[in-house]
N, C-alpha and C. Protein backbone atom coordinates (compact mmCIF):
# COMPACT_ATOMS: atom_id res chain seq x y z
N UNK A 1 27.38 57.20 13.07
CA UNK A 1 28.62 57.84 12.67
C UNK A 1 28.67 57.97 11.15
N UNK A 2 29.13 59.04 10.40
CA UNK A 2 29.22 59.27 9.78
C UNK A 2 30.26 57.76 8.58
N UNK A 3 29.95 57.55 7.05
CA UNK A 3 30.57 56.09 6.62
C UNK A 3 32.32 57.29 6.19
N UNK A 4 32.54 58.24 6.44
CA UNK A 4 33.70 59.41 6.07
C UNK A 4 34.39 59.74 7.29
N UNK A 5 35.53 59.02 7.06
CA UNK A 5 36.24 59.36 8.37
C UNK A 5 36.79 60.91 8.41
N UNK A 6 36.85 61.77 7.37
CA UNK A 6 37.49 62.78 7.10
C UNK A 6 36.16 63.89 7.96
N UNK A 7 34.91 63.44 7.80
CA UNK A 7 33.32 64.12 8.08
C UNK A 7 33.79 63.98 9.83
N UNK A 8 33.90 62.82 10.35
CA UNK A 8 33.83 62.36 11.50
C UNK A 8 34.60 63.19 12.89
N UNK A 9 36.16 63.74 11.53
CA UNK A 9 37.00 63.93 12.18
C UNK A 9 37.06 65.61 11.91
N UNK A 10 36.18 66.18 11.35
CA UNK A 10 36.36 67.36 10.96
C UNK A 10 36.36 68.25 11.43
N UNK A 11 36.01 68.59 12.83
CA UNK A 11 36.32 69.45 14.04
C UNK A 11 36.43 68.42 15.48
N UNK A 12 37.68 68.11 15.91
CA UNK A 12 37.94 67.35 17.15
C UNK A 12 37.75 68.22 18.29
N UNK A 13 37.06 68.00 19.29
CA UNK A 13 37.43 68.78 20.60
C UNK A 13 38.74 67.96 21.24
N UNK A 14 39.72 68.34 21.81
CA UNK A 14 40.42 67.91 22.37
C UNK A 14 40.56 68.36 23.86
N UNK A 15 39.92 67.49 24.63
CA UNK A 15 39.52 68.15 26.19
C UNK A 15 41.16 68.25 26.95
N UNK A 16 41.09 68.69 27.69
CA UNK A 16 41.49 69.62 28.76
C UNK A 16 41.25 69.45 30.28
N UNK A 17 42.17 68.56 31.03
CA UNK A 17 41.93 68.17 32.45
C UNK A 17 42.13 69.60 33.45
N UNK A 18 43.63 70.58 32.64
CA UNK A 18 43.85 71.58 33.50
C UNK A 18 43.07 72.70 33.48
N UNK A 19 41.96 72.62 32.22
CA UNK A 19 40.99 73.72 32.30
C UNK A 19 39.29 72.84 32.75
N UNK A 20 38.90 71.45 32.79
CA UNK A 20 37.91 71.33 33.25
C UNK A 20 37.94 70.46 33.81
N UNK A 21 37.41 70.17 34.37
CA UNK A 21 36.89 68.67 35.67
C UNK A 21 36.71 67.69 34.88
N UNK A 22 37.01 66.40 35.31
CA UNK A 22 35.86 65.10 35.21
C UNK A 22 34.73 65.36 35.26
N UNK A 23 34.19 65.80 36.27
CA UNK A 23 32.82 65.68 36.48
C UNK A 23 32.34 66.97 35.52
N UNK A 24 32.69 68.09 35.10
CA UNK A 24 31.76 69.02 34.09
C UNK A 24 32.43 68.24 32.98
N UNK A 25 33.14 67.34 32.53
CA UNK A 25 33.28 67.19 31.25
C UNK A 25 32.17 66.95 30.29
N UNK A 26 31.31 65.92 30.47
CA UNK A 26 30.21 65.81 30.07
C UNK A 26 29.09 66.58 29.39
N UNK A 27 29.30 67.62 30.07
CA UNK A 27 28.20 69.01 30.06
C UNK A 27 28.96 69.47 29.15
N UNK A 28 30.14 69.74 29.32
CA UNK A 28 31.02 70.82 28.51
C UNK A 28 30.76 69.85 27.09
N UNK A 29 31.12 68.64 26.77
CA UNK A 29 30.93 68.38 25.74
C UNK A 29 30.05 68.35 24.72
N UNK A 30 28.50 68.22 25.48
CA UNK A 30 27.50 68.41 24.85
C UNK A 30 27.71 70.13 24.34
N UNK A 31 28.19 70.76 24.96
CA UNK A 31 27.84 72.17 24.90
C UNK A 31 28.79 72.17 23.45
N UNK A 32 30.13 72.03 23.19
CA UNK A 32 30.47 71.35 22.30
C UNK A 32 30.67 70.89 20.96
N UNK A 33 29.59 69.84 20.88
CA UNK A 33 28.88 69.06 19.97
C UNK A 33 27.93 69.93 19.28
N UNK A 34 27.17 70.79 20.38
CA UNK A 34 26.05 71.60 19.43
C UNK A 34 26.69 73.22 18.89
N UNK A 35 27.86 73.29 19.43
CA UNK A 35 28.34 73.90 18.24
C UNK A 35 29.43 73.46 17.79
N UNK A 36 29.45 72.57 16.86
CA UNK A 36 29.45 71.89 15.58
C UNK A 36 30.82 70.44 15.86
N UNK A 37 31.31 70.30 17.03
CA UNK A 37 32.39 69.35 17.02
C UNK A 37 31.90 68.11 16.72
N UNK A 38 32.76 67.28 16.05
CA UNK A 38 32.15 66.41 15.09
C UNK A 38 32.98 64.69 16.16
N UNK A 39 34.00 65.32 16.92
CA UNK A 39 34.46 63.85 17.87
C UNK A 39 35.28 64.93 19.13
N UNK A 40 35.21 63.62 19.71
CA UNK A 40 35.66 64.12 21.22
C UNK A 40 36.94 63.29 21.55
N UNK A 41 38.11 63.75 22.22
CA UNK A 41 39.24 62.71 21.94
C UNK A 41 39.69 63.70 23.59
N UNK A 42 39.72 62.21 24.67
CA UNK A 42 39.52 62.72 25.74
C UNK A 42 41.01 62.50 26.34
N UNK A 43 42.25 63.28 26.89
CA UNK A 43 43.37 62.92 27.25
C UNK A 43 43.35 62.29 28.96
N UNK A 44 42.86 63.20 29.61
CA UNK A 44 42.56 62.83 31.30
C UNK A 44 44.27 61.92 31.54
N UNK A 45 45.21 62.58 31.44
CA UNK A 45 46.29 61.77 31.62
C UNK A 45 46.26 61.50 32.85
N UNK A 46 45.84 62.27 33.89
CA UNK A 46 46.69 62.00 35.29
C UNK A 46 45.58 61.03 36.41
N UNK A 47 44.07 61.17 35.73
CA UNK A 47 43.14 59.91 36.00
C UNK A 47 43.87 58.32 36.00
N UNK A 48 43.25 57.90 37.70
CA UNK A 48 43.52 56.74 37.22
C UNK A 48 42.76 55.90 36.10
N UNK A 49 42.71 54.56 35.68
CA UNK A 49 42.49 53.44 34.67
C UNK A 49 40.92 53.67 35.08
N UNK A 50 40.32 52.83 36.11
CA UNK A 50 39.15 53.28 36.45
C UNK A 50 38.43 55.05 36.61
N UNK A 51 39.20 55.70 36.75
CA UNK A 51 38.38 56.64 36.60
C UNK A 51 38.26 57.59 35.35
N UNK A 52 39.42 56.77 34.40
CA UNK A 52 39.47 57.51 33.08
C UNK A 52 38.15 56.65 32.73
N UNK A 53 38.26 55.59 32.71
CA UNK A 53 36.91 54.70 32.39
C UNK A 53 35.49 55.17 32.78
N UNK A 54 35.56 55.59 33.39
CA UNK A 54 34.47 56.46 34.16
C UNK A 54 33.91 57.58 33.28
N UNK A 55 34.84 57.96 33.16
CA UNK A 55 35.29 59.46 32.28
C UNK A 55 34.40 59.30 31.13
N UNK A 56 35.21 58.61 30.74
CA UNK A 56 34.75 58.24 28.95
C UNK A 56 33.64 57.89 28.75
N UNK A 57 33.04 57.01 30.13
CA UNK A 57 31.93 56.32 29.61
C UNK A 57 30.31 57.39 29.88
N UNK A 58 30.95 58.34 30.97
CA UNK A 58 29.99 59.22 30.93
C UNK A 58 30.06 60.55 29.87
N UNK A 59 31.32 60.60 29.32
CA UNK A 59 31.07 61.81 27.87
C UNK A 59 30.38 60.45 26.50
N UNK A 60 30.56 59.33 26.42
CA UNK A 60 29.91 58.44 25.58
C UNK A 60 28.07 58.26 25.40
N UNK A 61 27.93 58.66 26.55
CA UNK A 61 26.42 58.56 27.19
C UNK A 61 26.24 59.60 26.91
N UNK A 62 26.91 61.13 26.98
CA UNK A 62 26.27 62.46 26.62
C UNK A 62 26.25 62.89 25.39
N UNK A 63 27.03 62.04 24.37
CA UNK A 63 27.02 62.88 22.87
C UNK A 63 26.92 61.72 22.34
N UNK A 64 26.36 62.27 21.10
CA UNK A 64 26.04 61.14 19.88
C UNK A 64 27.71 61.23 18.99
N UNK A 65 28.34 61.66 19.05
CA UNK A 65 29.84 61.73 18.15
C UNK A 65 30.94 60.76 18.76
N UNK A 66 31.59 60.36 18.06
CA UNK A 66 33.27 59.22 18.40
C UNK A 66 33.63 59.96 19.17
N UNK A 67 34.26 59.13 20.21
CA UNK A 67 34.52 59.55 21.56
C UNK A 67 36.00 58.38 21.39
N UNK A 68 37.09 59.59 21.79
CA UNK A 68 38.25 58.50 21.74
C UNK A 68 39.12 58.91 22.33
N UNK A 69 39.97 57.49 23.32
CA UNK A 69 40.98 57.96 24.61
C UNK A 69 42.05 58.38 23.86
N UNK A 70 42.57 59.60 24.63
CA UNK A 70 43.83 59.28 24.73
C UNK A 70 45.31 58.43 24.97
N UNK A 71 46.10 57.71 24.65
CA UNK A 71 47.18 57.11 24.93
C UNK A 71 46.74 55.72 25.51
N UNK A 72 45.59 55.30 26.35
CA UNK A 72 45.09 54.28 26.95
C UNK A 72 44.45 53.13 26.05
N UNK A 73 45.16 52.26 25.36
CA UNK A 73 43.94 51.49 24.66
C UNK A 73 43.58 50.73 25.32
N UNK A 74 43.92 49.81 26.27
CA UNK A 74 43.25 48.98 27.10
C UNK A 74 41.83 50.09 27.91
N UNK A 75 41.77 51.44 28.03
CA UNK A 75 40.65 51.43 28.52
C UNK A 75 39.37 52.05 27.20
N UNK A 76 40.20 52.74 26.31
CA UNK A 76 39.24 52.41 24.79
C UNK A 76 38.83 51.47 24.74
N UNK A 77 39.39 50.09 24.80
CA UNK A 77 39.09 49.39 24.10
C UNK A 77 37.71 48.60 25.22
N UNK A 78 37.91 49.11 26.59
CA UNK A 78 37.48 48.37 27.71
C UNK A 78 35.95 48.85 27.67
N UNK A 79 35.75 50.71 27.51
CA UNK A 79 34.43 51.06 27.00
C UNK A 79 33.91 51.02 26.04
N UNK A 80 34.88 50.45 25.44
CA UNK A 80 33.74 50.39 23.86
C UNK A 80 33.86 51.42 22.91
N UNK A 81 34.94 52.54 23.31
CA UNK A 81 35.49 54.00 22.60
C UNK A 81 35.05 53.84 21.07
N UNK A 82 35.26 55.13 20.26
CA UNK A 82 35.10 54.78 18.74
C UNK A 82 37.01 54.38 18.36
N UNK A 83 37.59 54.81 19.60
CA UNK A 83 39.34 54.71 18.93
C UNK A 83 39.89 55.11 20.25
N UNK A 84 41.20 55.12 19.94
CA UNK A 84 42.43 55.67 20.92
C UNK A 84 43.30 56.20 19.64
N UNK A 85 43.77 57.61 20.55
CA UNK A 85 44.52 58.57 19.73
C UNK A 85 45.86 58.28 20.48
N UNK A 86 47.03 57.52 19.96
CA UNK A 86 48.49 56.92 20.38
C UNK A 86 49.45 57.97 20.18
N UNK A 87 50.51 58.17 21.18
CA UNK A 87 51.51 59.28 20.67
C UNK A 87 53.10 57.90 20.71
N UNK A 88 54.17 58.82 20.29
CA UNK A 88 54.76 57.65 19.73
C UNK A 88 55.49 56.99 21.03
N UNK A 89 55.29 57.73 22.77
CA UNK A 89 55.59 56.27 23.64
C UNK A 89 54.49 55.58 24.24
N UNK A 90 53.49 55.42 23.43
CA UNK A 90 52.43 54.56 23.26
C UNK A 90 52.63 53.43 22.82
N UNK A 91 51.63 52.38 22.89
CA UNK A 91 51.83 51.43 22.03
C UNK A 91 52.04 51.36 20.62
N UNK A 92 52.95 51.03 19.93
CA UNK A 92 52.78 51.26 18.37
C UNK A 92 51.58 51.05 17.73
N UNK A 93 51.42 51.88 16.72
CA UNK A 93 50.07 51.45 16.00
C UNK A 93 50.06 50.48 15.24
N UNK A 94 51.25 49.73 14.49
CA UNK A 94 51.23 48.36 14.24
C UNK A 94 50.11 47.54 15.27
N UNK A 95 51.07 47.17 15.95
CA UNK A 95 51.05 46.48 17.26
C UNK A 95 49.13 46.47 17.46
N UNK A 96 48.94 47.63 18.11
CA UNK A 96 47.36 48.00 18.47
C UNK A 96 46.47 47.38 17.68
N UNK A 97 47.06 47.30 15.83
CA UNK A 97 46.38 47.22 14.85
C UNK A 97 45.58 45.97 14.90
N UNK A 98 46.60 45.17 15.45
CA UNK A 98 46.25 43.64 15.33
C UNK A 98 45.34 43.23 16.33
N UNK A 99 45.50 43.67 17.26
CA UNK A 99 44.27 43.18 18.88
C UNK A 99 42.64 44.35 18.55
N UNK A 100 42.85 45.20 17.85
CA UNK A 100 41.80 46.01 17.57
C UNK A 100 40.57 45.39 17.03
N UNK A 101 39.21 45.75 17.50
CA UNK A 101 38.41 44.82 16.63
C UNK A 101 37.81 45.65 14.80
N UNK A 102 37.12 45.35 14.35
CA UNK A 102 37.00 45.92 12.93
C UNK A 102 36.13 47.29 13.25
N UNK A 103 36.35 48.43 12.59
CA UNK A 103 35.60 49.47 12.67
C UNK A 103 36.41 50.89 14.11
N UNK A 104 37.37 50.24 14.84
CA UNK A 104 38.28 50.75 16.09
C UNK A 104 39.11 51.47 14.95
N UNK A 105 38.84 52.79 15.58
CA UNK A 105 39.94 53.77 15.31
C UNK A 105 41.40 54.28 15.70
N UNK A 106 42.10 53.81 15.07
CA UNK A 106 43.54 53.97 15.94
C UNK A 106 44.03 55.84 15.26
N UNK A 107 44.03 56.68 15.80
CA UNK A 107 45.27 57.85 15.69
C UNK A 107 45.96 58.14 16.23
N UNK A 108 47.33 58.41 15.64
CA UNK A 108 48.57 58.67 16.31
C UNK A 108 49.17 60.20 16.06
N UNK A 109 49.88 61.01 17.05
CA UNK A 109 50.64 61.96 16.74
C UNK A 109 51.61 61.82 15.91
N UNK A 110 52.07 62.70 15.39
CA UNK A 110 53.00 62.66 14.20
C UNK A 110 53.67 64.08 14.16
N UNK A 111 54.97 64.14 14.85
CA UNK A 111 55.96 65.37 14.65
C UNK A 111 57.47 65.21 14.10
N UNK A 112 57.56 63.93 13.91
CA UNK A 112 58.71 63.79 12.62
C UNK A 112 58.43 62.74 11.50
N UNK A 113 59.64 62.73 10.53
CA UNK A 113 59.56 61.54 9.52
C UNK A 113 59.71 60.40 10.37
N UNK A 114 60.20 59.98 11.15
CA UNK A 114 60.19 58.84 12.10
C UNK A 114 58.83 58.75 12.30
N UNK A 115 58.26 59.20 13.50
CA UNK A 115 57.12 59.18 14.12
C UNK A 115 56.06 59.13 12.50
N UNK A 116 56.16 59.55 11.44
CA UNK A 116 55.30 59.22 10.45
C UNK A 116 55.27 57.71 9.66
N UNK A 117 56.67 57.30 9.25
CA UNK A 117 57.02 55.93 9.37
C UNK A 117 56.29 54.77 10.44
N UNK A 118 56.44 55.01 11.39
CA UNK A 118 55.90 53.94 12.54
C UNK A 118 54.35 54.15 12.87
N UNK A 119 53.50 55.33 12.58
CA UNK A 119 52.43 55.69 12.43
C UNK A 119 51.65 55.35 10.83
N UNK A 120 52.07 54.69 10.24
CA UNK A 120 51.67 54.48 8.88
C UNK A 120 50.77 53.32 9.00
N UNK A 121 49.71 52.56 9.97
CA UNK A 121 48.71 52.12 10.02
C UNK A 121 47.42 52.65 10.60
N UNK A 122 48.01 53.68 11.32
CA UNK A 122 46.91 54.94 11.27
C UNK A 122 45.59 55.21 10.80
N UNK A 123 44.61 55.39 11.27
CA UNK A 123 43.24 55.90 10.44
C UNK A 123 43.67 57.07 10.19
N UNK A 124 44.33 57.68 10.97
CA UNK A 124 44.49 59.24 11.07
C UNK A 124 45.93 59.58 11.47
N UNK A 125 46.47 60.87 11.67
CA UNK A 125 47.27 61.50 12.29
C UNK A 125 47.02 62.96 12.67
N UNK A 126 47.19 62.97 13.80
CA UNK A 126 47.63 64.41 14.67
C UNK A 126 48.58 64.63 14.57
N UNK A 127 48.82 66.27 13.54
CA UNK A 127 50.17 66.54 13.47
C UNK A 127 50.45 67.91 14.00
N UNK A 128 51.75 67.74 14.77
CA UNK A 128 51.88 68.83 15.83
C UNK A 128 53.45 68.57 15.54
């Protein structure tokens, strides 16, 4: 991985359960990666725990780039993710900050001054 989180993060794919499968995710990502996405930040909301786990761990195995859950840190944290991307009825990113091990990427959405306040331990923010 790149030592520039700004390099790392510089084109995100942000996948898409209602336009692709679990099972082509993988493929689709590599496809992806080689043109030019630099991390993969996987939502799969409506997967269960195990099969988001599943998920992740087979787009982790297909690309060399940070691979990071959506909203789930217990299962980031369970595969070994580069991070979990938190929205604000997530766990706080305080909170996350502290059980995280060194080098775990925490990003959070960010669509008000509130939500920027409580997101201020952040590696990053998604702002929408």
């Amino acid at each position: 991985m790149p030592s520039n989180l700004a390099d790392q993060l510089r084109l995100v794919l942000v996948t898409d359960d209602a336009l692709v499968s679990a099972g082509d995710l993988p493929a689709r990502c590599v496809a992806a990666v080689r043109g030019g996405v630099t991390a993969v930040q996987v939502p799969f909301k409506q997967l269960a725990p195990h099969a988001l786990a599943e998920t992740v761990r087979a787009v982790m195995a297909a690309v060399p780039v940070p691979v990071f859950v959506n909203d789930r840190l217990d299962v980031a944290l369970a595969v070994g993710a580069a991070g979990v991307h938190l929205g604000p009825d997530d766990v706080p990113v305080a909170a996350a900050r502290r059980i995280v091990p060194p080098g775990f990427l925490l990003g959070a959405s960010v669509g008000s001054a509130g939500e920027a306040r409580t997101a201020g331990d952040a590696d990053y923010w998604g702002i929408g």
